[in-house]
Protein backbone atom coordinates (compact mmCIF):
# COMPACT_ATOMS: atom_id res chain seq x y z
CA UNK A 1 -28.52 15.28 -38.86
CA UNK A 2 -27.20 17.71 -41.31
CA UNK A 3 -23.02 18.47 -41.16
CA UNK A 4 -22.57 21.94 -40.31
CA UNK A 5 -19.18 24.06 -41.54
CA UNK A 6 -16.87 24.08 -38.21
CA UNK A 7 -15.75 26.74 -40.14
CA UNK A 8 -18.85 28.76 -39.88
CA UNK A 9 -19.97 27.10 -36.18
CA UNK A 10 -16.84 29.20 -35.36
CA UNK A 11 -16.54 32.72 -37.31
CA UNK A 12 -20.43 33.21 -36.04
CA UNK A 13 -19.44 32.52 -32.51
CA UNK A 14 -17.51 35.09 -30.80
CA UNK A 15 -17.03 32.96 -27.25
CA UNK A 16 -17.45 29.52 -27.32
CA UNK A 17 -14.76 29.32 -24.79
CA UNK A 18 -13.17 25.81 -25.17
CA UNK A 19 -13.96 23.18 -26.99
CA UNK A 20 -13.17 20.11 -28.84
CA UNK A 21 -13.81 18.40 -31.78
CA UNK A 22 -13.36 14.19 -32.21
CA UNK A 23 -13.96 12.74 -35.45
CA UNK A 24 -12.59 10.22 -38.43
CA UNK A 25 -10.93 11.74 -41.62
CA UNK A 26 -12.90 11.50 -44.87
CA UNK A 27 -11.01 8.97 -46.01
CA UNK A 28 -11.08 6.64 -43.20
CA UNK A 29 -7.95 6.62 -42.49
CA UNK A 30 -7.37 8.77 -39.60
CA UNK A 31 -8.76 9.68 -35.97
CA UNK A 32 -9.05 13.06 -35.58
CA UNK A 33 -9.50 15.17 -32.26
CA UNK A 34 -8.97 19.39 -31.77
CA UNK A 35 -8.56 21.19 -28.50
CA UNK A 36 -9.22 24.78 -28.31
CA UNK A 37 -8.74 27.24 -25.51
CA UNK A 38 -10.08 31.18 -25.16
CA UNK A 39 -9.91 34.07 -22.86
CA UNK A 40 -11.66 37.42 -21.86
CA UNK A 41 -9.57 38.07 -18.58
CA UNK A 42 -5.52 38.74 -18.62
CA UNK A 43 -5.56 35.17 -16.75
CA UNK A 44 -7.02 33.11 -19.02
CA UNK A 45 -5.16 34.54 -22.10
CA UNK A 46 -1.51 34.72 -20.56
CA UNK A 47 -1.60 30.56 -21.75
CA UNK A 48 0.38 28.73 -24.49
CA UNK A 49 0.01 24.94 -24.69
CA UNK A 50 3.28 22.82 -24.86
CA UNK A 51 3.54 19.14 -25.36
CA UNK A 52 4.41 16.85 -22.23
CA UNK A 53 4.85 13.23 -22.94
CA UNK A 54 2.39 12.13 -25.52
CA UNK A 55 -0.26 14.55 -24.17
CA UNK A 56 0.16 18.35 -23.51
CA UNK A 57 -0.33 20.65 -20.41
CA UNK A 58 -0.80 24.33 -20.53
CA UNK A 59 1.71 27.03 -18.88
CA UNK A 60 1.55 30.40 -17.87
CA UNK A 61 3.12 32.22 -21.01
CA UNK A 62 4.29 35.01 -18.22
CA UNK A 63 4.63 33.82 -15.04
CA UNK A 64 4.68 36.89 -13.68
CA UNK A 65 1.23 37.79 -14.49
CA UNK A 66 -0.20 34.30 -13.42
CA UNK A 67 -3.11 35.60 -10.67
CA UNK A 68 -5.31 32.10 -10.33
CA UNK A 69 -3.78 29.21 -11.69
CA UNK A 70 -6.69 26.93 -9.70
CA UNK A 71 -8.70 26.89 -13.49
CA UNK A 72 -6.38 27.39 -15.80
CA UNK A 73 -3.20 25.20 -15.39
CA UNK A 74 -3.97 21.44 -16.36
CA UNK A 75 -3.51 18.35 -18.64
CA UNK A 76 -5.59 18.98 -21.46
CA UNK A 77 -4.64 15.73 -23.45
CA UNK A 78 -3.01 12.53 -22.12
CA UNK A 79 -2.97 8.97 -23.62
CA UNK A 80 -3.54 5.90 -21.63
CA UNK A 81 -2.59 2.81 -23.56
CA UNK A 82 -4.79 3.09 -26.82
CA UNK A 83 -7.07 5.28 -25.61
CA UNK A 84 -6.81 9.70 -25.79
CA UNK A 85 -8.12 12.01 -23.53
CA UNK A 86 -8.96 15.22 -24.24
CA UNK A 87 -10.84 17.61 -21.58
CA UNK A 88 -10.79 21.26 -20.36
CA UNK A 89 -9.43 20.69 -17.18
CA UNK A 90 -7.49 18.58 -14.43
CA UNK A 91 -10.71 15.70 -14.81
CA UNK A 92 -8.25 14.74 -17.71
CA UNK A 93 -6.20 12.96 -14.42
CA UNK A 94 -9.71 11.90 -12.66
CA UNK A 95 -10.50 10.12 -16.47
CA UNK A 96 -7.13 8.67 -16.42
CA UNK A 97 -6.91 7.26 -12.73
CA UNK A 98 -10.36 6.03 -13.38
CA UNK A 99 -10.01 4.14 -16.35
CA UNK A 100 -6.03 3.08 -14.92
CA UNK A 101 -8.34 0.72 -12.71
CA UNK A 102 -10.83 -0.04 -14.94
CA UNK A 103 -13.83 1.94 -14.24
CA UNK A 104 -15.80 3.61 -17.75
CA UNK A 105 -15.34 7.03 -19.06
CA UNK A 106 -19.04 7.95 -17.53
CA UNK A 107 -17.65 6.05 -14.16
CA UNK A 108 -14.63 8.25 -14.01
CA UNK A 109 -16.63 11.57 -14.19
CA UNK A 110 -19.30 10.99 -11.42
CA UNK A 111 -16.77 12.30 -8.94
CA UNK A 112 -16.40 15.72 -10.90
CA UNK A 113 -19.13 18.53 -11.64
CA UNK A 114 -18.70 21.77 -13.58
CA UNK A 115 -16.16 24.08 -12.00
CA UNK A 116 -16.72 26.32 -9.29
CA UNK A 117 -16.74 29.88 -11.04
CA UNK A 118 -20.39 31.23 -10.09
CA UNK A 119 -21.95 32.89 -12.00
CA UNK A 120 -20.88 31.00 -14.99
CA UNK A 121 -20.36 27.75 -13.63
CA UNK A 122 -18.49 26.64 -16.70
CA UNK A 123 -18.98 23.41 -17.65
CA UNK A 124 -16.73 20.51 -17.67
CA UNK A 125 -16.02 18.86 -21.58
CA UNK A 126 -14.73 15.86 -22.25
CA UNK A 127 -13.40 13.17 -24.80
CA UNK A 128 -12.29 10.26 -25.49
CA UNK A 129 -10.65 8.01 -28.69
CA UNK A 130 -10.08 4.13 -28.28
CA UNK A 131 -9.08 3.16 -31.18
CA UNK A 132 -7.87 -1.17 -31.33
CA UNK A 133 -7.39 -3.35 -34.27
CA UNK A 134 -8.67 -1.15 -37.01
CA UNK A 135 -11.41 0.23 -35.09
CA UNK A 136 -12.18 3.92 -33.97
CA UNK A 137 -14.75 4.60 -31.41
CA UNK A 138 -14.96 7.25 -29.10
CA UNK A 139 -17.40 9.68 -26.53
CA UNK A 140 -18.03 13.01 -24.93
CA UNK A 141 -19.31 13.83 -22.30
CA UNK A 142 -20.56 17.33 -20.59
CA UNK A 143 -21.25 17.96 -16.91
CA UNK A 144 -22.87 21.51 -16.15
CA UNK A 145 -24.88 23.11 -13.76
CA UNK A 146 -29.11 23.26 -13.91
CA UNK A 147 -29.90 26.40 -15.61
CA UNK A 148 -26.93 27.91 -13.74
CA UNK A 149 -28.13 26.08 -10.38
CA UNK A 150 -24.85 25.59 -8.71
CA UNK A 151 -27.00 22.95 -6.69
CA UNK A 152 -27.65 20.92 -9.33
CA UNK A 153 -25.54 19.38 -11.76
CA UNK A 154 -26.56 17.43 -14.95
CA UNK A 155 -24.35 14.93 -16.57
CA UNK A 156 -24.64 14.11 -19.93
CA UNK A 157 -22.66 11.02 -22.26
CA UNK A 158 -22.43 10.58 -26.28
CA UNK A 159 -21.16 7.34 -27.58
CA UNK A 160 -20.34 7.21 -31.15
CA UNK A 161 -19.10 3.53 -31.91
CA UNK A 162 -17.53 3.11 -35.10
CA UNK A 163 -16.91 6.54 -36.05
CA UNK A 164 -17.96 7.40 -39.50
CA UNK A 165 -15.54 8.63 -42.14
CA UNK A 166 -15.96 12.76 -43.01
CA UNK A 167 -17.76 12.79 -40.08
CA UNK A 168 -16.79 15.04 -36.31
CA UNK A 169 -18.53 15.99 -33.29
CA UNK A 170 -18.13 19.77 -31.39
CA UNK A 171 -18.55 20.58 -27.89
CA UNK A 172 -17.79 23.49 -26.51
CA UNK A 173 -18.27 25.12 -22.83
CA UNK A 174 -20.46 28.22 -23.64
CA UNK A 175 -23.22 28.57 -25.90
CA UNK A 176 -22.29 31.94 -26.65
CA UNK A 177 -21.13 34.93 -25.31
CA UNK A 178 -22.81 36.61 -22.43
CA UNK A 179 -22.84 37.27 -18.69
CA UNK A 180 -23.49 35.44 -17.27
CA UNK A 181 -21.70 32.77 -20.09
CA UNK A 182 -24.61 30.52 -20.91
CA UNK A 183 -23.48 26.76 -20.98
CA UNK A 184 -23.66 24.68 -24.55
CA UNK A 185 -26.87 23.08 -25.21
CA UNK A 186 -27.55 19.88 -26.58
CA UNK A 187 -26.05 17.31 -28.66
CA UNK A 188 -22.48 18.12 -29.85
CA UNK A 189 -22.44 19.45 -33.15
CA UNK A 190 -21.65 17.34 -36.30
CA UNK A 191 -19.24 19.25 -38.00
CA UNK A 192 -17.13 18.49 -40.84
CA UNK A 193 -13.11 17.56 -41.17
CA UNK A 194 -10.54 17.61 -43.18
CA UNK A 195 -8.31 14.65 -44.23
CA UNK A 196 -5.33 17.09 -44.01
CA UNK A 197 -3.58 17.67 -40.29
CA UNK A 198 -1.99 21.37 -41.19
CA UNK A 199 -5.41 22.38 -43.58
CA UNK A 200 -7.43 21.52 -40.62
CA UNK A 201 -5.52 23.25 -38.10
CA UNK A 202 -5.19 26.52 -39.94
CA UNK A 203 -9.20 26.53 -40.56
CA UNK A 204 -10.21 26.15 -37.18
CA UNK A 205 -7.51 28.77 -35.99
CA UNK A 206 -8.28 31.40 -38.66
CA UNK A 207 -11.90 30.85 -37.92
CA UNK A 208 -11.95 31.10 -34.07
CA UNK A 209 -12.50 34.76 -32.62
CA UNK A 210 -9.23 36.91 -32.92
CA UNK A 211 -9.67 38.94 -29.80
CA UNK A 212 -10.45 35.86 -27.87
CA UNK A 213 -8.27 33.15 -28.94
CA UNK A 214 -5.33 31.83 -26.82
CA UNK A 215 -4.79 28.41 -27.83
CA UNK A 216 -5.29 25.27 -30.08
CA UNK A 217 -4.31 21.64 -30.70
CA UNK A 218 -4.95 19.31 -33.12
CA UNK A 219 -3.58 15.60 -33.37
CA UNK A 220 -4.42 13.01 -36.25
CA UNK A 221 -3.89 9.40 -35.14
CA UNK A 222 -3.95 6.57 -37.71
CA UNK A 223 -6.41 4.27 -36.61
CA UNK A 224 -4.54 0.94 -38.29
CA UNK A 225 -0.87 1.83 -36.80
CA UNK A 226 -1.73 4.38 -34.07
CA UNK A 227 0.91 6.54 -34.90
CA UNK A 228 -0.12 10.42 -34.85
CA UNK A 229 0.96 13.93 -35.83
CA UNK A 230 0.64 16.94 -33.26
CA UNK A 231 0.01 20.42 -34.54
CA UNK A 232 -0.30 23.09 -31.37
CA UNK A 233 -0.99 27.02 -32.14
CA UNK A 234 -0.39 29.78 -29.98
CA UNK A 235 -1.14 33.00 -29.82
CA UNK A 236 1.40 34.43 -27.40
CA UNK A 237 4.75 33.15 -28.91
């Protein structure tokens, strides 16, 4: 499989909605995962990530204008132990109760489908990094409706054990723009990273739509200590 420019994946995609990006640095060193949020309605782009413990949340950037919060207010990222999570909604607690009491990342997500938003039935994206004595493995997983079926949902799980250096994997919620949204397709895209946190962060931020785009964080963990760096972006400041 050929490594595509996240770069370009981006700048040619005017709504990919959210997405996320797990990978290892070129030069080995680091674990690298990216959380990005976007928004066509007032609702969806009145959002700023902050951090909350070693994970972050998102929060109304104006309460005032908050209309729905049922979709939009959640846990992004928490960290359980040695393990990250990284999701677009609030089946980053389902992953993290699951897993609390040792059931898989796949076990976790059987009780959750793609949320409840006919016509789009966006789907639910997820991730996760365990990284333990030197090694980095992690997975992704999407769970979306059949061809916009809301009957029907199909669940799908990548496993990428020992993560290779240079090397990143994209997921995102929409394939593109549309309307109804149409959900991603396929296998998540290997995409290429950067061994440097803030050179990474402004790329994928420069490159993501500019009407569109609300939020984004990006966190490099070093996969021998576990000690990371945070970088969050947002667009209402």
């Amino acid at each position: 499989m050929e490594v595509v420019s996240i770069e370009k994946e981006l700048r040619e995609n005017a709504y990919p909605g959210r997405g996320i990006v797990i990978g290892r640095t070129p030069d080995g060193t680091k674990a690298v995962t990216a959380y990005f949020i976007m928004g066509r309605s007032e609702n969806s782009r009145n959002r700023v990530f902050v951090e909350d413990g070693e994970g972050i949340r998102t929060q109304a950037f104006d309460p005032a204008k908050l209309t729905d919060p049922s979709l939009i207010i959640y846990a992004p990222v928490r960290v359980l132990g040695n393990k990250t999570i990284v999701t677009n909604g609030d089946q980053t607690d389902t992953i993290y109760e699951g897993m609390d009491k040792q059931l898989t990342f796949e076990q976790s997500l059987r009780t959750r489908e793609f949320e409840p938003d006919g016509p789009n039935y966006t789907p639910r994206i997820s991730g996760i990094l365990h990284i333990e004595n030197g090694n980095f493995n992690y997975a992704m997983s999407i769970l979306k409706s059949n061809n916009g079926n809301p009957d029907s949902c199909n669940r799908f799980t990548f496993a990428y054990q020992n993560a290779q250096a240079g090397e990143a994997r994209f997921i995102h919620t929409y394939k593109c723009d549309g309307n109804p949204l149409p959900s991603f397709e396929g296998e998540p895209t290997l995409v290429d990273v950067s061994d440097d946190i803030d050179a990474y962060t402004e790329l994928l931020w420069s490159s993501l739509n500019e009407d569109n785009k609300v939020s984004l964080f990006v966190r490099y963990i070093d996969i021998q200590t576990g000690t990371y760096e945070t970088r969050i972006v947002n667009k209402n400041k």
